[in-house]
Protein backbone atom coordinates (compact mmCIF):
# COMPACT_ATOMS: atom_id res chain seq x y z
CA UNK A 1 0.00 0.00 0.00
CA UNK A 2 3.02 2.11 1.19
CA UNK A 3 4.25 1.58 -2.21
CA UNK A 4 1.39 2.35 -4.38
CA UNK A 5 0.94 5.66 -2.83
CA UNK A 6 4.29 6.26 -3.72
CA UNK A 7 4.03 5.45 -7.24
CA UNK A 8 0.55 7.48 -7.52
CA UNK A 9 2.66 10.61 -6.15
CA UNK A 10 5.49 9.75 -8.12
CA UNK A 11 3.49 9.90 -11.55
CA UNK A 12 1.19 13.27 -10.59
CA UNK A 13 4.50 15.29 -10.01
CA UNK A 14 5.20 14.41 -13.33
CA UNK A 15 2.53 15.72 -15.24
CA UNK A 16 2.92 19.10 -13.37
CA UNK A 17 5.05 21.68 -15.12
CA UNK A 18 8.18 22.55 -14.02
CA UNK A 19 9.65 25.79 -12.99
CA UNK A 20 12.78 27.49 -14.03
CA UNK A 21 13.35 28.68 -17.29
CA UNK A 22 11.71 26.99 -19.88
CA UNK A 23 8.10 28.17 -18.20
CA UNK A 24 9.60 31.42 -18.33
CA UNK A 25 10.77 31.51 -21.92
CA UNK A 26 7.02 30.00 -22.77
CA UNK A 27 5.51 32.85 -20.91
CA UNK A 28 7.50 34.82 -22.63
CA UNK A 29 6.61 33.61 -26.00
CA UNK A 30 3.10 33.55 -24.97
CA UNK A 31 3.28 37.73 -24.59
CA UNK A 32 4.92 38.54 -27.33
CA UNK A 33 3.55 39.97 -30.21
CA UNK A 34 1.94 37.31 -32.76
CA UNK A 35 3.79 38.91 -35.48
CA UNK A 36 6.87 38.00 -34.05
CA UNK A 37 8.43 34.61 -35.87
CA UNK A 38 11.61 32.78 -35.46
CA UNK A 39 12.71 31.40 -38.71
CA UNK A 40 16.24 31.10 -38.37
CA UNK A 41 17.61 27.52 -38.59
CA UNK A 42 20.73 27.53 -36.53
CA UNK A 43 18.76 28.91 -33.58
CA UNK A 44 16.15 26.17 -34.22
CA UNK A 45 18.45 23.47 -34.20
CA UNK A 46 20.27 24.87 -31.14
CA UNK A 47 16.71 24.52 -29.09
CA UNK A 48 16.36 21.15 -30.06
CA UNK A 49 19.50 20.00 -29.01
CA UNK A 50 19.38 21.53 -25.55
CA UNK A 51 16.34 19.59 -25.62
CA UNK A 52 17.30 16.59 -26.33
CA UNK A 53 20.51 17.59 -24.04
CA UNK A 54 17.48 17.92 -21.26
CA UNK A 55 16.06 14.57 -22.32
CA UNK A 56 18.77 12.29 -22.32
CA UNK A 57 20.43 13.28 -18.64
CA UNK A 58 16.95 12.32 -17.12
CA UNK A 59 18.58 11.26 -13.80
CA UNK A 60 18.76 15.15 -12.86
CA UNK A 61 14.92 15.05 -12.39
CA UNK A 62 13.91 14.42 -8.96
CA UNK A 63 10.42 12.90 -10.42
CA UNK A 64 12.14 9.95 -11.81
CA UNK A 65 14.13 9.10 -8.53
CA UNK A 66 10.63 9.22 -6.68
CA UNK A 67 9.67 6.67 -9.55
CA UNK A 68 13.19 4.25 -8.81
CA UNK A 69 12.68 4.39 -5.11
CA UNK A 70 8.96 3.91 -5.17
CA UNK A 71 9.58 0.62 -7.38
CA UNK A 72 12.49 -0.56 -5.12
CA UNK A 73 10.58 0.16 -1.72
CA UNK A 74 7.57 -1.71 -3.77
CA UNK A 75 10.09 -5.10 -4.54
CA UNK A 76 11.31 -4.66 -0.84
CA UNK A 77 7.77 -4.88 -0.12
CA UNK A 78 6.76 -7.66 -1.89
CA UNK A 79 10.11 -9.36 -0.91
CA UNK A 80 9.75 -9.09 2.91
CA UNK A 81 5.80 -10.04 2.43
CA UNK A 82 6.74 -13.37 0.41
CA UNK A 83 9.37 -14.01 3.16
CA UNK A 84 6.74 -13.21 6.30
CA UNK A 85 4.61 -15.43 4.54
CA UNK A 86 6.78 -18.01 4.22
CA UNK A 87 8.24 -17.78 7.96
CA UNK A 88 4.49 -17.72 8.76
CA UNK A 89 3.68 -21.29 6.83
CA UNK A 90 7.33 -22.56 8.51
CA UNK A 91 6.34 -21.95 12.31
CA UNK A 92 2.63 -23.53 11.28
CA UNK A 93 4.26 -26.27 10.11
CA UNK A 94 6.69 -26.76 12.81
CA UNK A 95 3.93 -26.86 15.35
CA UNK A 96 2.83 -30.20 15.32
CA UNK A 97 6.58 -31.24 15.58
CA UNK A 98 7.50 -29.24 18.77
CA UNK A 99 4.28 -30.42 20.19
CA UNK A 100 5.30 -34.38 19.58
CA UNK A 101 9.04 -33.18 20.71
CA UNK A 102 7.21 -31.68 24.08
CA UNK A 103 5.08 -34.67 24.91
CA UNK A 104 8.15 -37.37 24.08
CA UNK A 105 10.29 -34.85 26.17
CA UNK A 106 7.96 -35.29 29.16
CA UNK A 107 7.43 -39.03 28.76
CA UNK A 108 11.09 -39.10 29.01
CA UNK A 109 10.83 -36.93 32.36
CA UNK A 110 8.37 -39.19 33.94
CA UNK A 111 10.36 -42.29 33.12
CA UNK A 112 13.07 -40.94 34.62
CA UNK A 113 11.16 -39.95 37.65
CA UNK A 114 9.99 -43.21 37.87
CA UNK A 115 12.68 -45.09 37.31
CA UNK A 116 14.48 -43.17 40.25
CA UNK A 117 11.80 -42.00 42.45
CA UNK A 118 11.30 -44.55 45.69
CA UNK A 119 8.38 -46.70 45.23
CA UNK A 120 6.99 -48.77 49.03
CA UNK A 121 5.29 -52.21 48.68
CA UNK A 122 3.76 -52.58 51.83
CA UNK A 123 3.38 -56.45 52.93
CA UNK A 124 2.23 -58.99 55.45
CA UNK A 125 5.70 -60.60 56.67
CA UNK A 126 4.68 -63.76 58.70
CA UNK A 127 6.64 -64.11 61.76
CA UNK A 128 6.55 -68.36 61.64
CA UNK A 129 7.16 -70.76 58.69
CA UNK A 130 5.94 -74.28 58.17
CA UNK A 131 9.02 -76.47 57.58
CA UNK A 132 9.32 -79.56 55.30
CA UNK A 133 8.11 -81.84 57.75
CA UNK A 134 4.59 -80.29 57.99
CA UNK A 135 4.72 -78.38 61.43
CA UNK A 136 4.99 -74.71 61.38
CA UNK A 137 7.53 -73.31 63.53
CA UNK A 138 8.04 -70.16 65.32
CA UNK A 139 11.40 -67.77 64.12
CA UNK A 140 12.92 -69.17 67.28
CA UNK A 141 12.41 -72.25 66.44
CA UNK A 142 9.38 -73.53 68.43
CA UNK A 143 7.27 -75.84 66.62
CA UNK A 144 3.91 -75.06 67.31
CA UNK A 145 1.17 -77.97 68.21
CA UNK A 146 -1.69 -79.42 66.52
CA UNK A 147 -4.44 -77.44 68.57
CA UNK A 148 -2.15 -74.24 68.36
CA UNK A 149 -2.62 -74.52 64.59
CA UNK A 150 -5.78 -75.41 64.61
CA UNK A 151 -6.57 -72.44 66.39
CA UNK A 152 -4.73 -70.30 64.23
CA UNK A 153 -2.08 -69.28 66.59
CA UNK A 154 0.67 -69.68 64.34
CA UNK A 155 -0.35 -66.71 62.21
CA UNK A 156 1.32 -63.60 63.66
CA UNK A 157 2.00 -61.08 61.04
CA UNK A 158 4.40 -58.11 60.99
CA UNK A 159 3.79 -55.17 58.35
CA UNK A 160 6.83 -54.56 56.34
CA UNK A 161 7.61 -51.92 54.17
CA UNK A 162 10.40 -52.51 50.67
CA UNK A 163 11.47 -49.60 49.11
CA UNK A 164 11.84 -51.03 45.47
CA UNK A 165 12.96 -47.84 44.05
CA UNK A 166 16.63 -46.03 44.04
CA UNK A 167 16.12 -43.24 46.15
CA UNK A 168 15.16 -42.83 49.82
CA UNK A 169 11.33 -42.91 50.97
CA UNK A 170 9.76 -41.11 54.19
CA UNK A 171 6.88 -43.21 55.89
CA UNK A 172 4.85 -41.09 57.49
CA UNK A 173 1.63 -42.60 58.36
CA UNK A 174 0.22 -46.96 57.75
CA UNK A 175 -3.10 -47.93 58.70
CA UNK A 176 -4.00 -51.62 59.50
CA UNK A 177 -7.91 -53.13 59.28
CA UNK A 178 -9.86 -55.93 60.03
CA UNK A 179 -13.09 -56.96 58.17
CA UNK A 180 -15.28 -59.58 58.35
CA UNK A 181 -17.19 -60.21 54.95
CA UNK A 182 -20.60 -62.41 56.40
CA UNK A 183 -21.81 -65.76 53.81
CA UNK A 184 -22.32 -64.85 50.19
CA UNK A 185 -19.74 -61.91 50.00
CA UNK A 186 -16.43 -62.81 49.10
CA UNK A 187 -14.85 -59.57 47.62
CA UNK A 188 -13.89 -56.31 49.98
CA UNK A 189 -15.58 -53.30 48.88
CA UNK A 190 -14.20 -50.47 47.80
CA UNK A 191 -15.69 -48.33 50.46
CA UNK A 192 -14.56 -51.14 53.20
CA UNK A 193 -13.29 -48.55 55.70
CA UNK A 194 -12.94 -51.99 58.56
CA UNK A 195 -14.36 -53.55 61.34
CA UNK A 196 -11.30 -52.68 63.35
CA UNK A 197 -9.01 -50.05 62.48
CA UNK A 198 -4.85 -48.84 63.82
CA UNK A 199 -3.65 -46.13 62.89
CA UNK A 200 -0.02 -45.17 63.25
CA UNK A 201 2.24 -42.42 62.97
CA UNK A 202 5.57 -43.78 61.47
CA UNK A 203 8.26 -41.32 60.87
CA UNK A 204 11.26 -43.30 59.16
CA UNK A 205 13.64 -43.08 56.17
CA UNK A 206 13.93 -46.30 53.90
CA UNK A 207 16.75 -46.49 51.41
CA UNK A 208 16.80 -47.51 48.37
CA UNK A 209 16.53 -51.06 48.10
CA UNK A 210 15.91 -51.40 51.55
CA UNK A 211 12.60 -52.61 53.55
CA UNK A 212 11.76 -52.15 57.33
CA UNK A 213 9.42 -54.36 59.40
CA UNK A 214 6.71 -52.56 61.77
CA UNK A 215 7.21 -54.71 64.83
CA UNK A 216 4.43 -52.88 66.65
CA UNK A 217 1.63 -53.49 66.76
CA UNK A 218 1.69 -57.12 65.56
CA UNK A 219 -1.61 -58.59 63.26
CA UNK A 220 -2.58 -61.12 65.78
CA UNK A 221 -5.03 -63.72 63.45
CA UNK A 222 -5.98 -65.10 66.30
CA UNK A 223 -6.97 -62.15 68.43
CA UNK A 224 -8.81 -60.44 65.06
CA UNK A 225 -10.82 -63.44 64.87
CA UNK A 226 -11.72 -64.58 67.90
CA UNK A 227 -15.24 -65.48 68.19
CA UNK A 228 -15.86 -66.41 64.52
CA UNK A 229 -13.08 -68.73 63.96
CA UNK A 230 -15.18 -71.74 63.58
CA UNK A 231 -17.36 -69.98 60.37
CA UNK A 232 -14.39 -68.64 59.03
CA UNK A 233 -12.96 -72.32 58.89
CA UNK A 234 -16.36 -73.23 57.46
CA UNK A 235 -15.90 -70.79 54.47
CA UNK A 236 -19.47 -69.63 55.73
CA UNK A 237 -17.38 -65.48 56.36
CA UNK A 238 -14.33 -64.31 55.09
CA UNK A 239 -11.91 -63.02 56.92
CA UNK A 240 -9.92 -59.69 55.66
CA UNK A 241 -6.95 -57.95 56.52
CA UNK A 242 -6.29 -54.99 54.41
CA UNK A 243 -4.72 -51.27 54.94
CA UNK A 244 -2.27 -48.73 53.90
CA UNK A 245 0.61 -46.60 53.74
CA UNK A 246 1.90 -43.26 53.32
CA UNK A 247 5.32 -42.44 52.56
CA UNK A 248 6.63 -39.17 50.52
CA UNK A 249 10.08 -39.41 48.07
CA UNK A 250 12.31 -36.80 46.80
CA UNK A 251 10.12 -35.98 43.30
CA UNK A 252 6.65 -35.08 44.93
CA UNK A 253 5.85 -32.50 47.47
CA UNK A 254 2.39 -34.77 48.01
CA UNK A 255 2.25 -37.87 50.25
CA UNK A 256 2.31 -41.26 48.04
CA UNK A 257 0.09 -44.07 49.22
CA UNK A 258 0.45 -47.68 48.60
CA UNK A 259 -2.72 -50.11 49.78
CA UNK A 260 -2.50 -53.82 50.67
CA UNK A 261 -4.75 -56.85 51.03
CA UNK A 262 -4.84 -60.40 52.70
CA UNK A 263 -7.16 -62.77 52.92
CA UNK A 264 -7.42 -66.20 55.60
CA UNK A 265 -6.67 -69.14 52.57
CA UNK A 266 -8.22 -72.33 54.81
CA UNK A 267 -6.61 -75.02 52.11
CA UNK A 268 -3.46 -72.90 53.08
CA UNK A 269 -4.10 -72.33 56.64
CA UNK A 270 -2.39 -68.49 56.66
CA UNK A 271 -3.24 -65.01 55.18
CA UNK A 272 -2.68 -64.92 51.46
CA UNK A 273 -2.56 -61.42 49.09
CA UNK A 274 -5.24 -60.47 47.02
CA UNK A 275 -3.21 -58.56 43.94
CA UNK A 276 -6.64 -57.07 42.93
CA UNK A 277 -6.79 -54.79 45.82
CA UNK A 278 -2.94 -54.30 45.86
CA UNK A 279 -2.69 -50.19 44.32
CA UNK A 280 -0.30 -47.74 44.41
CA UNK A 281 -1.93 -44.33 44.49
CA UNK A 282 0.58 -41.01 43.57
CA UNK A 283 0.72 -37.09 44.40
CA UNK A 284 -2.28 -36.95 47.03
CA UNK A 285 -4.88 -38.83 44.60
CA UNK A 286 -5.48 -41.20 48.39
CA UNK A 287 -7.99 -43.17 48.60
CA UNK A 288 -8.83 -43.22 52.64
């Protein structure tokens, strides 16, 4: 636009007369008497030439170097529009690419977050282990009797935290509960908040690699299920022993929790761990 405004300007200063002396010598001409004629040759040859003198050194007009500069400033123009135009297309283009390059950049983040970051599995560690000969034995090595069995003394459980990642945890807080599912219902709800419920505060650093084992207060099958052994045995309730823990790492400001679930196995005669209600919740999404 710049440029055509030049050009317009460019061509009306050239259809305007110009001033200096041949303007004068045509008003001149244009006063003097009609009867006055110029016949002689030379002179008439000598006007044409300093006309055509005038003509051919056509770079002393200023109107034609408004003309050359309004073209060049026109191609400039043009040029840098084409160019804009062409950066413009470019970034478009290169859009889609940085967006792919951002999202593989943070995948790449969180794997390395994860691969590094310290990661709990909380557990039910049993505190007596049946040997080859059948009886189960206590860690000092008292063998437990028939009716002891039977009555499910054997199964004293300690909670034990592994760190399975490569950086150190904080446990701050584990919970452990008790539920009693009655004849028909044989899966913990989600909402299962316990018949009996510990809380504990825990304050303790786990390495790496590491694991610690919660040696108060001890899960005491016996004790939990005192008064319905005998339908529990008779698959006619379930018993349930199921909790969690919270522990925060070095990559999160927000407490980690990681959840954990056993049920009595009677073929088996001990607690066994039900992987389907085994989660690891991250950055204060908790279930309580």
């Amino acid at each position: 636009m710049k440029a055509l405004i030049v050009c317009i300007l460019a061509v009306h200063l050239l259809g305007q007369p110009r001033n200096g002396a041949p303007n004068n010598e045509r008003n001149a001409d244009n006063h003097a008497p009609d009867t006055i004629t110029v016949i002689n040759n030379q002179k008439t040859t000598a006007d044409t030439d300093k006309i055509k003198a005038g003509v051919s050194r056509w770079y002393t007009s200023s109107e034609w170097w408004l003309v050359i500069i309004a073209g060049i400033t026109a191609a400039f123009i043009c040029w840098q529009a084409r160019e804009t135009a062409r950066a413009t297309r470019a970034m478009r283009d290169s859009l889609p690419h940085q967006e792919r390059a951002a999202q593989a950049a943070l995948q790449n983040a969180s794997a390395l977050v994860n691969a590094e970051r310290a990661w709990i599995v909380p557990e039910l560690n049993c505190l007596s282990n049946r040997h080859t000969d059948g009886r189960w034995y206590d860690r000092d090595g008292t063998a437990f009797t028939t009716e002891e069995v039977l009555r499910g003394t054997h199964m004293r459980y300690a909670l034990k935290f592994t760190n399975m990642g490569r950086t150190p945890a904080n446990i701050t807080t584990f919970q452990i509960s008790y539920t009693l599912l009655p004849e028909g219902v044989t899966d913990l709800p989600a909402s299962a908040g316990g018949d009996l419920s510990e809380r504990r505060e825990f304050n303790q650093f786990i390495a790496g690699g590491d694991a610690a084992e919660v040696t108060e207060p001890i899960i005491d099958v016996e004790t939990y299920t005192k008064g319905s052994w005998l339908p529990i045995r008779a698959l006619e309730k379930t018993a349930v022993f199921h909790g969690w823990v919270r522990y925060r790492h070095m990559f999160s400001r927000e407490e980690d929790q990681a959840d954990f679930c056993y049920v009595y196995t009677v073929s088996l005669n001990r607690l066994s761990s039900v992987s389907r209600h085994t989660k690891y919740t991250q950055q204060g999404d908790k279930a309580n």
